[in-house]
C-alpha atoms as a PDB file:
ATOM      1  CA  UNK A   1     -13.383  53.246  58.486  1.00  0.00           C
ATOM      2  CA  UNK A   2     -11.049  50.772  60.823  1.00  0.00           C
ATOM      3  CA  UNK A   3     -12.985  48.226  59.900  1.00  0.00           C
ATOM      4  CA  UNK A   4     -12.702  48.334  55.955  1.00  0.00           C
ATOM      5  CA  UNK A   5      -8.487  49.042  56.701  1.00  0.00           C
ATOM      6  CA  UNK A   6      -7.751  45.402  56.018  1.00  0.00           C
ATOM      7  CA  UNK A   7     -10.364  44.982  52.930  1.00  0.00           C
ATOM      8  CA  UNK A   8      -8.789  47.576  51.403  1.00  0.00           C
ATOM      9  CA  UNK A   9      -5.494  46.714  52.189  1.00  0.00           C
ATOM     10  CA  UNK A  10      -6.107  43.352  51.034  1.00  0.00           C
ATOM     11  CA  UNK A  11      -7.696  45.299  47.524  1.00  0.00           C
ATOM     12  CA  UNK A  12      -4.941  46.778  46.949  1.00  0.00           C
ATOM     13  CA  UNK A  13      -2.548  43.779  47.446  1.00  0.00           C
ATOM     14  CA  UNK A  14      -4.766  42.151  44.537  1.00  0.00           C
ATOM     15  CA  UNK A  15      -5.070  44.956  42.412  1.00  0.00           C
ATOM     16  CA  UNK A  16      -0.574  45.312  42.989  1.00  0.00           C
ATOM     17  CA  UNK A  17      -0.288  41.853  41.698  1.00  0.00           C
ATOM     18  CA  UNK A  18      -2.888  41.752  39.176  1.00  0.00           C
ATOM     19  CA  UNK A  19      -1.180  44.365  37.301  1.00  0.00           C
ATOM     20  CA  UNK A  20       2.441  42.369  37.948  1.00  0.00           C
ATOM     21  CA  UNK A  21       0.679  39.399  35.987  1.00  0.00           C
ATOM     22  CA  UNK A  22      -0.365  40.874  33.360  1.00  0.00           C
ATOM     23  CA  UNK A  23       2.741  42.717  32.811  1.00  0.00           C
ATOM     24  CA  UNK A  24       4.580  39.760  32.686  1.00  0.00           C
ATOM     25  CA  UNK A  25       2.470  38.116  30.699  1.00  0.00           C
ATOM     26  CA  UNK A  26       2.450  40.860  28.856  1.00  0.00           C
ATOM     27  CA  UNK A  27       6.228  40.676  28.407  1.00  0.00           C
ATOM     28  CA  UNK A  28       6.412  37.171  27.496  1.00  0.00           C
ATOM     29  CA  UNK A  29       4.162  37.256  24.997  1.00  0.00           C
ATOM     30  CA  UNK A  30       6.489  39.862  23.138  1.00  0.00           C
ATOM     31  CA  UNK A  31       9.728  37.452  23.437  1.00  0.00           C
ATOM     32  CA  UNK A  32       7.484  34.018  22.938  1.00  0.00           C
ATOM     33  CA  UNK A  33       4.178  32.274  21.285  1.00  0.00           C
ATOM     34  CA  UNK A  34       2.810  29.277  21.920  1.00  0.00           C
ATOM     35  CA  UNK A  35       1.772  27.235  18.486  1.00  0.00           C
ATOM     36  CA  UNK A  36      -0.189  24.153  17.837  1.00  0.00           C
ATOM     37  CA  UNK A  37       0.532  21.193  14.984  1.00  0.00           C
ATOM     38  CA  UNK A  38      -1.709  21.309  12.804  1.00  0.00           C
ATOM     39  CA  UNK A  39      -1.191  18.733   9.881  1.00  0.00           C
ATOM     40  CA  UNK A  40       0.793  15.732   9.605  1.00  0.00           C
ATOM     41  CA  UNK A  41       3.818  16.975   7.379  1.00  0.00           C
ATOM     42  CA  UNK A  42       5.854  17.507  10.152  1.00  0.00           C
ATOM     43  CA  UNK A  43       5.830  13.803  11.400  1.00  0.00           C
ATOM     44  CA  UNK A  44       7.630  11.454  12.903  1.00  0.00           C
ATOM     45  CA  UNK A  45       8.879  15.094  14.890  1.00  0.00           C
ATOM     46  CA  UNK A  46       5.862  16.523  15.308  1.00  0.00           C
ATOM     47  CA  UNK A  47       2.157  15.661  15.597  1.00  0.00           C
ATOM     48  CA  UNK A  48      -1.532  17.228  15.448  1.00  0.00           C
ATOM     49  CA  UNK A  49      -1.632  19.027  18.536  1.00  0.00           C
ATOM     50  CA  UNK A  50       1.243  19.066  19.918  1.00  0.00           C
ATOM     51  CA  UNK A  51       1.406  22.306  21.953  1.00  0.00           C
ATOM     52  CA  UNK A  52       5.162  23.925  21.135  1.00  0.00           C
ATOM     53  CA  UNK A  53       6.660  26.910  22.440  1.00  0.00           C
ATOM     54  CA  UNK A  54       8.570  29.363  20.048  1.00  0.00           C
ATOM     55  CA  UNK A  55      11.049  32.431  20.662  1.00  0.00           C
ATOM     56  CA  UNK A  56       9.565  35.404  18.320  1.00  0.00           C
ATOM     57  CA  UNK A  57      13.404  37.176  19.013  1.00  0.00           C
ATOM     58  CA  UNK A  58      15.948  34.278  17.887  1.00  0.00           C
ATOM     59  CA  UNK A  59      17.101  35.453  14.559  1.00  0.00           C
ATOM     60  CA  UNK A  60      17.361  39.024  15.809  1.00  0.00           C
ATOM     61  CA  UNK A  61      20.463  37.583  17.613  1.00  0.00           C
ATOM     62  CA  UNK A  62      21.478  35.347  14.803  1.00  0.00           C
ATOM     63  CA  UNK A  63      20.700  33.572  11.405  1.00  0.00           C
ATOM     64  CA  UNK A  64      18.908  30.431  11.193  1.00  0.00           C
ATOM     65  CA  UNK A  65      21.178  26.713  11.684  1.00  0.00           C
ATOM     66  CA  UNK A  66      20.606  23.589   9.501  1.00  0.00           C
ATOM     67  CA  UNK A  67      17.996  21.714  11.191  1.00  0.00           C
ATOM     68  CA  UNK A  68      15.988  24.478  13.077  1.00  0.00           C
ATOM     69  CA  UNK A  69      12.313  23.987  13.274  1.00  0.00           C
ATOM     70  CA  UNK A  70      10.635  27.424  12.477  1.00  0.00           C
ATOM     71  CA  UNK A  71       6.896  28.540  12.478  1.00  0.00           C
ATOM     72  CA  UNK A  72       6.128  30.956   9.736  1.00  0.00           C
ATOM     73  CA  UNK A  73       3.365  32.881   8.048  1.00  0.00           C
ATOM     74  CA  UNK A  74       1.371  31.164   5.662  1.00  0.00           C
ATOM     75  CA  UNK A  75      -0.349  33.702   3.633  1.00  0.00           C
ATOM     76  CA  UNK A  76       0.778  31.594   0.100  1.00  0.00           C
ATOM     77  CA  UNK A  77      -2.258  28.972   0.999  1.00  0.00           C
ATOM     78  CA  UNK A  78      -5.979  30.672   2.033  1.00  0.00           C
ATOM     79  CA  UNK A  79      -7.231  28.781   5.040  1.00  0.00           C
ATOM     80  CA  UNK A  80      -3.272  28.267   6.319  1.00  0.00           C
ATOM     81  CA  UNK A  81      -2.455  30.802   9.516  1.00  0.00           C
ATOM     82  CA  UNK A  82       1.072  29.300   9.741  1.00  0.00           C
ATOM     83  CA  UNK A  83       3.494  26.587   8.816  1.00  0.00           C
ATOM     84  CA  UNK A  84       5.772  24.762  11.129  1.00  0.00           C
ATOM     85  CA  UNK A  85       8.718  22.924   9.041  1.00  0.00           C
ATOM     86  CA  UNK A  86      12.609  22.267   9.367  1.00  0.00           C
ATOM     87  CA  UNK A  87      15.302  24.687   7.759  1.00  0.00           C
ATOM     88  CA  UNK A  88      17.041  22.535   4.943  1.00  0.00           C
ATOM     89  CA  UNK A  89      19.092  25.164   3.218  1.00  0.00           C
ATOM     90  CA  UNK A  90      20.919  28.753   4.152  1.00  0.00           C
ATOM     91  CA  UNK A  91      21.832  31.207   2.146  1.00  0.00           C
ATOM     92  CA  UNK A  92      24.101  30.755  -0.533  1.00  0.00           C
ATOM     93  CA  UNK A  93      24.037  26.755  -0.080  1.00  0.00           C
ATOM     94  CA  UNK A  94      23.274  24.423  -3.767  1.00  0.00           C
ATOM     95  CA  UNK A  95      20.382  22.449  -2.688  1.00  0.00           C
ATOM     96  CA  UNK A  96      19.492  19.720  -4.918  1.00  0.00           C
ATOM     97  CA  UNK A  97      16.930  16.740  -4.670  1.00  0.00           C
ATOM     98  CA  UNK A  98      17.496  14.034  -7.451  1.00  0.00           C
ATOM     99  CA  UNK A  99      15.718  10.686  -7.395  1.00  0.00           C
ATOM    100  CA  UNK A 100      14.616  10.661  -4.016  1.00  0.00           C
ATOM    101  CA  UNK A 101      17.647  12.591  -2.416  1.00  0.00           C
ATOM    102  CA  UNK A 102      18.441  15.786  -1.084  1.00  0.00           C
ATOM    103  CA  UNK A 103      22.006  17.286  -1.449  1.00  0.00           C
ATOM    104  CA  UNK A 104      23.317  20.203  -0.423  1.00  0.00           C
ATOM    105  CA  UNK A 105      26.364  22.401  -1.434  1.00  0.00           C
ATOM    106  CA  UNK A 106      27.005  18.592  -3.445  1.00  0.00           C
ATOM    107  CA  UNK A 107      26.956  16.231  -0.611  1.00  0.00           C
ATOM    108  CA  UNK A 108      23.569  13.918   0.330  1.00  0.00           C
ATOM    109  CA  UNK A 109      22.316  15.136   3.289  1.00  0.00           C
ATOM    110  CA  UNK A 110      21.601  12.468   6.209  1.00  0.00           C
ATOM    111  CA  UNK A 111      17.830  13.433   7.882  1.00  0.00           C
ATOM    112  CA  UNK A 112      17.334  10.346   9.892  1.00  0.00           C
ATOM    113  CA  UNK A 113      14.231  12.433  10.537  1.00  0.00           C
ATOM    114  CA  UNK A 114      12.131  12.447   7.831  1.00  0.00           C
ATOM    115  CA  UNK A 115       9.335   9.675   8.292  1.00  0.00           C
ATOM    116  CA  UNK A 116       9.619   8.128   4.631  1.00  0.00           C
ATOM    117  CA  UNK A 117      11.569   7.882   1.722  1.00  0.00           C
ATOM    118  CA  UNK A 118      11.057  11.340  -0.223  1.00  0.00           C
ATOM    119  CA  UNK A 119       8.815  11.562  -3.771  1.00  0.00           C
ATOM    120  CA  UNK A 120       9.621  14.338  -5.030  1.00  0.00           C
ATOM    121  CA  UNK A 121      10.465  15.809  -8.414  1.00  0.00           C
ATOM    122  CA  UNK A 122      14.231  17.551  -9.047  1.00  0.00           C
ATOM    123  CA  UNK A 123      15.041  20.310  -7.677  1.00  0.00           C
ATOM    124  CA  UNK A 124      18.369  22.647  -8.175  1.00  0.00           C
ATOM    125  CA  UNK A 125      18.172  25.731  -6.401  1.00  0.00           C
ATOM    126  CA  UNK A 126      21.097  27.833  -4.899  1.00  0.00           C
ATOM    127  CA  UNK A 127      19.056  29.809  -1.585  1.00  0.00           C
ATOM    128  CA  UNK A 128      19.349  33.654  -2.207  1.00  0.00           C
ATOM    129  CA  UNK A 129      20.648  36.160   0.944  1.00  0.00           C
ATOM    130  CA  UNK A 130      18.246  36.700   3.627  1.00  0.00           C
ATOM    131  CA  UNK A 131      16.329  33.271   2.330  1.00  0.00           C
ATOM    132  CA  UNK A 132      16.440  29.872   3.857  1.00  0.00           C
ATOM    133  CA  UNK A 133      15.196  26.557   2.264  1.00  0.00           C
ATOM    134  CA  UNK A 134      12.524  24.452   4.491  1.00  0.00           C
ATOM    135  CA  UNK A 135      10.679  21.265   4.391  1.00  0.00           C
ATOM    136  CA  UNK A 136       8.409  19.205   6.542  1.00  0.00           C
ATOM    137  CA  UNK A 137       9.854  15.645   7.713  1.00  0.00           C
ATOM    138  CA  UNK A 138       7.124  14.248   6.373  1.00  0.00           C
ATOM    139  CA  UNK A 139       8.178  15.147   3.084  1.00  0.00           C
ATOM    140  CA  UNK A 140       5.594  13.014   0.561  1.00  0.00           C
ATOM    141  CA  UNK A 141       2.763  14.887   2.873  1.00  0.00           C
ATOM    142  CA  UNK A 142       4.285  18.237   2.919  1.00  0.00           C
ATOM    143  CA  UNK A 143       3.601  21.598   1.408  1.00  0.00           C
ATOM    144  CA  UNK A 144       7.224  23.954   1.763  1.00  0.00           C
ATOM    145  CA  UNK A 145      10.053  25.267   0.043  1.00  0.00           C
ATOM    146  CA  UNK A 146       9.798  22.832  -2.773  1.00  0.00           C
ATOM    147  CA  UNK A 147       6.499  24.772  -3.514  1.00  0.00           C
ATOM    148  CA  UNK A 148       6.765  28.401  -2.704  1.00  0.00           C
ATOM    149  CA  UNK A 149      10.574  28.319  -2.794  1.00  0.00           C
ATOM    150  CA  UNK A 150      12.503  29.813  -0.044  1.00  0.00           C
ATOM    151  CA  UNK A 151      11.473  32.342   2.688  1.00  0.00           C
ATOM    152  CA  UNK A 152      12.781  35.465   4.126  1.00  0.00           C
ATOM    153  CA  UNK A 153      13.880  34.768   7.166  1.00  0.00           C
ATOM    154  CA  UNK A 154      13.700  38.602   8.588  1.00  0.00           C
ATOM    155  CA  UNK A 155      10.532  39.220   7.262  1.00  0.00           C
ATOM    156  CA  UNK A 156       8.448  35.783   6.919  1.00  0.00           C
ATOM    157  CA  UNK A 157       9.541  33.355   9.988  1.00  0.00           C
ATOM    158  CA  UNK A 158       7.444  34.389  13.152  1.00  0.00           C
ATOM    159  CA  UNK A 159       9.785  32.431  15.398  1.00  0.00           C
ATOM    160  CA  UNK A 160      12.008  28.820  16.132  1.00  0.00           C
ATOM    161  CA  UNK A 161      10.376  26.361  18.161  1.00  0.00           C
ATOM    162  CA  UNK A 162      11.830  25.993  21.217  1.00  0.00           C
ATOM    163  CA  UNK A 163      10.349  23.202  22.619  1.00  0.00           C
ATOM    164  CA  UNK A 164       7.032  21.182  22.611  1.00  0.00           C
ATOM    165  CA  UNK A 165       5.320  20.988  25.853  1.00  0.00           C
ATOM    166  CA  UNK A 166       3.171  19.019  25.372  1.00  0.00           C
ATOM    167  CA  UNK A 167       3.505  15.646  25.050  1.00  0.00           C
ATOM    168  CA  UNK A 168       6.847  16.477  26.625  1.00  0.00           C
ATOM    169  CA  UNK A 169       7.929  12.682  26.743  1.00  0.00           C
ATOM    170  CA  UNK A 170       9.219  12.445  23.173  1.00  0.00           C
ATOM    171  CA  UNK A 171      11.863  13.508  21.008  1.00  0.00           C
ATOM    172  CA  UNK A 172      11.635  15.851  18.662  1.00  0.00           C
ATOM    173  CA  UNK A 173      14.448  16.600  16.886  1.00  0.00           C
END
């Protein structure tokens, strides 16, 4: 039995921190997902594949900022697991788009984001409670709010992106 002391020491010592890993990854996986582009109607921010990382937990802390990039369920298209597009309007706020610009609450909003000039038909919408307003960057390639009309943010958002990991060398917001 002397002989097998260290083998099963050693066992043991794997078995210890087998369990640690997958309790940790176990817990991260309940605070954060990892997402992948798909599409283009988030560009010039964000590309087919990129690899981002997004906190499932964030709006359990607090509501949802201009300018947030949030992944969220896309049951409203078959074929569609989840969109990823930028929070334009918050509850309450008078979002408008005439000729190709967006207002909100009556002033045109700046997006130096957005990779073209917007085509889009008029829209005058004032966001409901609990709803925010969203739209890809690449707005004349996008599919959001302008369709489907605003979201739930408690029930429909699965999380904000966080960051993008990969490519890591540009900027994405």
């Amino acid at each position: 039995m002397k002989k097998y002391a260290a083998l099963i020491e050693d066992f043991k010592y794997f078995i210890f921190t087998l369990v640690v890993m997958i309790l940790l990854v176990m817990l991260f996986r309940t605070f954060f997902t990892p997402e992948v582009v798909v599409g283009d109607s988030m560009e010039n921010s964000l590309h087919e594949g990129d690899y981002l990382l997004s906190s499932k937990v964030s709006y359990e802390f607090h509501a949802p900022k201009y300018n947030d990039i949030v992944s969220f369920d896309a049951d409203i298209i078959a074929g569609h697991d989840l969109y990823i597009k930028r929070v334009i309007g918050l509850p309450g706020d008078h979002i408008q788009i005439r000729g190709k610009t967006l207002y909100r609450n009556g002033k045109m909003v700046k997006e130096p984001y957005i990779k073209e000039t917007m085509d889009s038909p008029s829209i005058d919408i004032v966001i409901p409670k609990r709803k925010v307003f969203v739209m890809g960057d690449n707005r004349n390639h996008s599919m959001d709010s302008r369709d489907f009309g605003p979201i739930d943010y408690m029930k429909e958002i699965r999380g904000k992106v966080l960051l993008r990991f990969k490519p890591f060398n540009q900027s994405w917001h």
